[in-house]
Protein backbone atom coordinates (compact mmCIF):
# COMPACT_ATOMS: atom_id res chain seq x y z
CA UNK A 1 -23.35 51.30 0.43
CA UNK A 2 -25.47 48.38 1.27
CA UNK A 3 -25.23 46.15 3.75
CA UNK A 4 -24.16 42.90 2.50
CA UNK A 5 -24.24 38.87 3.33
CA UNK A 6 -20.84 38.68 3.65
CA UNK A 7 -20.97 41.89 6.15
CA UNK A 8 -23.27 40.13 7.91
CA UNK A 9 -21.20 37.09 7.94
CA UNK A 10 -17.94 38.46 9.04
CA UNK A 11 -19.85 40.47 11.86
CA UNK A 12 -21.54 37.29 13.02
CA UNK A 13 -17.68 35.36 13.06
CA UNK A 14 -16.20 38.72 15.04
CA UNK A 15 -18.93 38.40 17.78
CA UNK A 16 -17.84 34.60 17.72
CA UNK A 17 -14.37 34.75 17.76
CA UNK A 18 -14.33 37.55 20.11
CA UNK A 19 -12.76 34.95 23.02
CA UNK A 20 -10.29 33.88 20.86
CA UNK A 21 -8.64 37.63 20.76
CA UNK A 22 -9.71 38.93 24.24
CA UNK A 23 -7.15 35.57 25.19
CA UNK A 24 -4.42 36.81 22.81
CA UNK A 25 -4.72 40.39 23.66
CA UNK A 26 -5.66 40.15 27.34
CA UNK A 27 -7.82 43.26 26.66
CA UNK A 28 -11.43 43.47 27.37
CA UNK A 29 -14.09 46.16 26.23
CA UNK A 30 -11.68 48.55 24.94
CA UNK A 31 -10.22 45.71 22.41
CA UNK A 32 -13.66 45.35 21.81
CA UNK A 33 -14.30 48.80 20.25
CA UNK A 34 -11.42 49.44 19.21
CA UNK A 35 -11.23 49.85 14.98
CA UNK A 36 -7.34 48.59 14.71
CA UNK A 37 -7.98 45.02 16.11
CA UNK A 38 -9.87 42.04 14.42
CA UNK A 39 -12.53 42.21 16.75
CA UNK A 40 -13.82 44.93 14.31
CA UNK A 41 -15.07 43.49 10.88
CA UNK A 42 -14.27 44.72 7.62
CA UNK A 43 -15.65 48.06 6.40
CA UNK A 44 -17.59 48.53 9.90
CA UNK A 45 -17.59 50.10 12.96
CA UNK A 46 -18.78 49.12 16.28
CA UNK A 47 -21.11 51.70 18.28
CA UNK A 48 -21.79 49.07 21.22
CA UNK A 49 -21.50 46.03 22.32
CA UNK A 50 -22.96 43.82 25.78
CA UNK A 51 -21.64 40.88 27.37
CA UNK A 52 -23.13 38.37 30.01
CA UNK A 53 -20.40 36.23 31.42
CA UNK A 54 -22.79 34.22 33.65
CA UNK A 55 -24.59 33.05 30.32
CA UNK A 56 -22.06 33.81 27.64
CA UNK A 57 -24.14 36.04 25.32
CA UNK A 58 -22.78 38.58 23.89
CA UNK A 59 -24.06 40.99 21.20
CA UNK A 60 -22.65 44.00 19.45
CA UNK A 61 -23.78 46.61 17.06
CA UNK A 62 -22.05 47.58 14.17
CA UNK A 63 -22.68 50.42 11.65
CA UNK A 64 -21.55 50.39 7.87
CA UNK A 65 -20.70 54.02 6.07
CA UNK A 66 -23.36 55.05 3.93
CA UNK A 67 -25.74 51.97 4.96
CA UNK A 68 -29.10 53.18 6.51
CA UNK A 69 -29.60 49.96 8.71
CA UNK A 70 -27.30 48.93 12.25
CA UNK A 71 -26.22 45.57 12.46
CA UNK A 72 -26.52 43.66 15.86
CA UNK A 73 -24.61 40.33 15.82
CA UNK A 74 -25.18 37.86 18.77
CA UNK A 75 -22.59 35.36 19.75
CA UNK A 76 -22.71 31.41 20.13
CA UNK A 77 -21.11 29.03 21.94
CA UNK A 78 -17.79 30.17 23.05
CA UNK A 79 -14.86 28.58 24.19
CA UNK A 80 -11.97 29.89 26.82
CA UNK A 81 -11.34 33.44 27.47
CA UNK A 82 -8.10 34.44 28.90
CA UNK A 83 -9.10 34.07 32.56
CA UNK A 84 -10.47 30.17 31.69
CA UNK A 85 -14.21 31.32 32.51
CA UNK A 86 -15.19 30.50 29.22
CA UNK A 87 -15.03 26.44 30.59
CA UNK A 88 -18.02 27.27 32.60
CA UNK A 89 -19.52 29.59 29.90
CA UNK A 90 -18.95 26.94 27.14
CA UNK A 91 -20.76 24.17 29.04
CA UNK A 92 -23.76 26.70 29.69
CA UNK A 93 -24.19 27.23 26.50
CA UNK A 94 -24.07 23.27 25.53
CA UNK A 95 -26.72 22.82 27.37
CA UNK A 96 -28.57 25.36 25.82
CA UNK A 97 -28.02 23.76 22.68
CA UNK A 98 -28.97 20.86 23.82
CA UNK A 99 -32.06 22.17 24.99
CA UNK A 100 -32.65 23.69 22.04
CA UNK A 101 -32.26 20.69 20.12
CA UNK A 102 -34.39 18.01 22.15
CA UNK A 103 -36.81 19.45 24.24
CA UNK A 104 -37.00 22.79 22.87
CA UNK A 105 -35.97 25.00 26.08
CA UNK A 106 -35.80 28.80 25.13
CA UNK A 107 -31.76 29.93 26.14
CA UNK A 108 -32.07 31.22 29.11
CA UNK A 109 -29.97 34.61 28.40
CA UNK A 110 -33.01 36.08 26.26
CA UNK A 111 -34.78 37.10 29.75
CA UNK A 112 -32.09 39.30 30.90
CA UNK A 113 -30.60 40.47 27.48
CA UNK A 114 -33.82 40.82 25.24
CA UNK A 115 -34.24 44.33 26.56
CA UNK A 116 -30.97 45.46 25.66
CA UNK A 117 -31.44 44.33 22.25
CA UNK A 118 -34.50 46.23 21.96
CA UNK A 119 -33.01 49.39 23.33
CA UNK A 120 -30.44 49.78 20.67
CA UNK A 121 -33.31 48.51 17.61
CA UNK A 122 -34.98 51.55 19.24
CA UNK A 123 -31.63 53.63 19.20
CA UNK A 124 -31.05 52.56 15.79
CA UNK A 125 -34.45 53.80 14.39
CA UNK A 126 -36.58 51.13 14.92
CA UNK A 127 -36.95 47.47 13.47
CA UNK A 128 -36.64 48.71 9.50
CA UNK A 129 -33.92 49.84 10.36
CA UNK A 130 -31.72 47.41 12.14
CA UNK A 131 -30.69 43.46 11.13
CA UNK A 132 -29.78 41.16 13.24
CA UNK A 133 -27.22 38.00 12.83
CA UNK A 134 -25.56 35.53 14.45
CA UNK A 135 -23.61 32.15 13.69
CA UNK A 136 -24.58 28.54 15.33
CA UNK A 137 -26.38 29.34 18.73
CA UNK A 138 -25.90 32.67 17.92
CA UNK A 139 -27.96 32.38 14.75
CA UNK A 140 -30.53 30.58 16.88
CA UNK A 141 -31.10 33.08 19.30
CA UNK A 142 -31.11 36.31 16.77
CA UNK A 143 -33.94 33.97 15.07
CA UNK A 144 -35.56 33.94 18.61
CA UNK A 145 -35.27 37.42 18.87
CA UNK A 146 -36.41 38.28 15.23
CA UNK A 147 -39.71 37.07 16.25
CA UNK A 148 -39.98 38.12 19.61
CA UNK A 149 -39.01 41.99 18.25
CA UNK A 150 -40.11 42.07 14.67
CA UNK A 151 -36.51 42.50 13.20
CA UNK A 152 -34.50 41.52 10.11
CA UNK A 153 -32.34 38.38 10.76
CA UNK A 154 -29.72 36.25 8.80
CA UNK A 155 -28.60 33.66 10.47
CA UNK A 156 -25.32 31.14 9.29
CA UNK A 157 -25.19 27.34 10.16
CA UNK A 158 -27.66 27.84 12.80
CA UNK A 159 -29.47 25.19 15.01
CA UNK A 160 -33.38 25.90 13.44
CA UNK A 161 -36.24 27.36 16.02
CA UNK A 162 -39.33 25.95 14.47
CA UNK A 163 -40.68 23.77 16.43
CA UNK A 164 -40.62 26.80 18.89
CA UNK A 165 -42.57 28.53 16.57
CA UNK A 166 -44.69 25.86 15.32
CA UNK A 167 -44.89 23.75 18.52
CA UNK A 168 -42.29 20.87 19.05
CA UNK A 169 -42.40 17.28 19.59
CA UNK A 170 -41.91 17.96 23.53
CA UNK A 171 -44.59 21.02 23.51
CA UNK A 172 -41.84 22.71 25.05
CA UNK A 173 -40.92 26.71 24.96
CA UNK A 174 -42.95 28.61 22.29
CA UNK A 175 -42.42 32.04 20.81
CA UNK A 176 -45.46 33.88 21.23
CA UNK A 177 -46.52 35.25 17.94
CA UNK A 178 -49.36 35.33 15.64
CA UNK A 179 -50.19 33.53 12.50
CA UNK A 180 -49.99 37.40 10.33
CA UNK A 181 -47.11 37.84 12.24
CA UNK A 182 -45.21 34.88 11.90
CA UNK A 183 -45.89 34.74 7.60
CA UNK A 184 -44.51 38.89 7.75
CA UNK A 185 -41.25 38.14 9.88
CA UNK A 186 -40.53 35.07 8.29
CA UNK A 187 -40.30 36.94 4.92
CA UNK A 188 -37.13 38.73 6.45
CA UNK A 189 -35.29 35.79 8.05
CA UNK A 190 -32.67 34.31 5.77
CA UNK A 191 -30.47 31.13 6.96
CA UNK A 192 -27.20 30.30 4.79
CA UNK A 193 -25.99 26.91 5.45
CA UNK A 194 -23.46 24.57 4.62
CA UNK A 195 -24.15 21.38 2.55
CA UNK A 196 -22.97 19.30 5.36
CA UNK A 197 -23.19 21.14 8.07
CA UNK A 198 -24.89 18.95 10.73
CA UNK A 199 -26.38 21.95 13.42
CA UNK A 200 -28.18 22.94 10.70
CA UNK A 201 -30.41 19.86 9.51
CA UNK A 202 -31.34 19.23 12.66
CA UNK A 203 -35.12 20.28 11.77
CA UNK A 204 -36.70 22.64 8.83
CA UNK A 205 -35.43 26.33 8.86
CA UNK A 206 -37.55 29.11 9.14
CA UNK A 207 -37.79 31.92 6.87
CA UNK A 208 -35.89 31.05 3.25
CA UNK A 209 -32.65 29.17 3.20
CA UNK A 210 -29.61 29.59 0.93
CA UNK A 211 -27.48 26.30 0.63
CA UNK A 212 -24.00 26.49 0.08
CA UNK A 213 -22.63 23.61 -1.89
CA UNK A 214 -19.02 22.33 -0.41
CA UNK A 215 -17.05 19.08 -0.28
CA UNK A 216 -17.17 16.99 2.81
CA UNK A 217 -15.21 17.96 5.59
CA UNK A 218 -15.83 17.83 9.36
CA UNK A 219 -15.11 21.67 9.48
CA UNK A 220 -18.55 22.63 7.25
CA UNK A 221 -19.82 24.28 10.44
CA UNK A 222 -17.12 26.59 11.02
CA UNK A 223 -18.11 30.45 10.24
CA UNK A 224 -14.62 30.54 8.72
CA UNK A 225 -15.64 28.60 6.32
CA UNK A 226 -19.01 30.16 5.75
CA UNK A 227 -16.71 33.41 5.36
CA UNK A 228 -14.29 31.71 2.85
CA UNK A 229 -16.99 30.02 0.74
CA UNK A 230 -18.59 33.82 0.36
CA UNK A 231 -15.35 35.18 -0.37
CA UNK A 232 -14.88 32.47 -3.67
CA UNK A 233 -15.71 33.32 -6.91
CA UNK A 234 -19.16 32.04 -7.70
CA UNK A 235 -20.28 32.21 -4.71
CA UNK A 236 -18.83 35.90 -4.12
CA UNK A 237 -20.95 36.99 -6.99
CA UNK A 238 -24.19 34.98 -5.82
CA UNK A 239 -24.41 35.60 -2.22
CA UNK A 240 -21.61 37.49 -0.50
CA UNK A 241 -21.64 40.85 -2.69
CA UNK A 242 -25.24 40.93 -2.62
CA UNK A 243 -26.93 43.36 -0.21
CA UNK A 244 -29.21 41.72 2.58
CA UNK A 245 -32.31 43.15 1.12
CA UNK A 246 -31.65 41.54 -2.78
CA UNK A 247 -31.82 38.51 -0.21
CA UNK A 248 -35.25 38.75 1.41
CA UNK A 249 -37.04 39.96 -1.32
């Protein structure tokens, strides 16, 4: 079976919601893996996953029966975990997003953690064969690293990264890649966003978006209800049943 959007979707919200059960469960990697817990998605298994507590990220990679490609979903901003070390984590990562928002700072995690990423695109067959995906800052770094590694991304609600890779208003960070480059990976980066989801709009997306219409609500940038609005009818049948690849092509 294919991998899907809203595979990709509910992997992105387990990676994100991860503190949220660690605190209820009081478990850490072994929760984590486990395939009887919600920190498992749907109709996947997870082969590995790596966390940075100093920086917050977080990643894990997930494989689907029958699917050829692994998924490896990178985590956002996070709130508390069950020791309250998320307070420090979750301000790190704000001013990440701040960074990322006005003077274009790359997230500092990428340095330590990019290698690790690229170990497991390598385990998993190379970059055909892997996808990565993420939610909010998560989406915004798994865009980071689809450049900086050549790989497959969909990212949900997520803060945009062009002005890294077009050069920003500040001239800040830049991803180094080249112009061929840059037109070939940006054929297989997707973004689905909320109509009024504010993270979003905060500059053009790279790569080809899918807008999802909703009514007005302050919770539009909540992967829950990214998940939900996949889930419905109409768009069930447009988006969420449809594999990632109907998606780039």
């Amino acid at each position: 079976m294919p991998i899907t959007i809203l595979d990709l979707a509910e992997a992105s919200d387990t990676v994100y919601n991860f503190y949220k059960d660690r605190r209820a469960t009081g478990r850490e990697a072994l929760s984590f893996l486990s395939q009887n817990l919600p920190t498992v998605p749907p109709g996947l298994s997870c082969v590995t996953h790596s966390e940075d507590k100093n920086s917050g990220f977080l990643a894990a990679a997930y494989r689907k029966a029958g699917a050829p490609e692994t998924i490896i979903a990178i985590r956002g901003t996070v709130g508390y975990n069950k020791e309250g070390k998320g307070r420090d984590v979750g301000f790190k990562n704000f001013i990440t997003d701040v960074g990322l928002y006005t003077i274009e700072s790359m997230p500092s995690c990428l340095k330590l953690n990019t290698p690790i990423i690229a170990d497991w695109i390598k385990q998993a067959g190379g970059s055909d064969k892997a996808i990565l995906c993420g939610h909010s800052l998560g989406g915004a770094i798994a865009t980071i690293l689809a450049y900086t590694l050549k790989v497959p991304c969909c990212a949900f609600n997520a803060p945009t990264v062009s002005k890294m890779v077009n050069g920003g208003t500040f001239r800040g960070a830049k991803i180094d890649v080249s112009s061929a480059d840059k037109l070939e990976i940006e054929k297989r980066i997707v973004n689905f966003n909320m109509r009024w989801d504010p993270i979003s709009k905060a500059s053009k997306a790279v790569g080809r978006v899918y807008n999802i219409d909703c009514n007005f609500s302050f919770k539009t940038h909540s992967q829950t209800e990214v998940i939900a609005a996949l889930n419905s009818g109409y768009y069930y049948d447009k988006y969420g049943s449809k594999s990632f690849a109907s998606a780039i092509r």
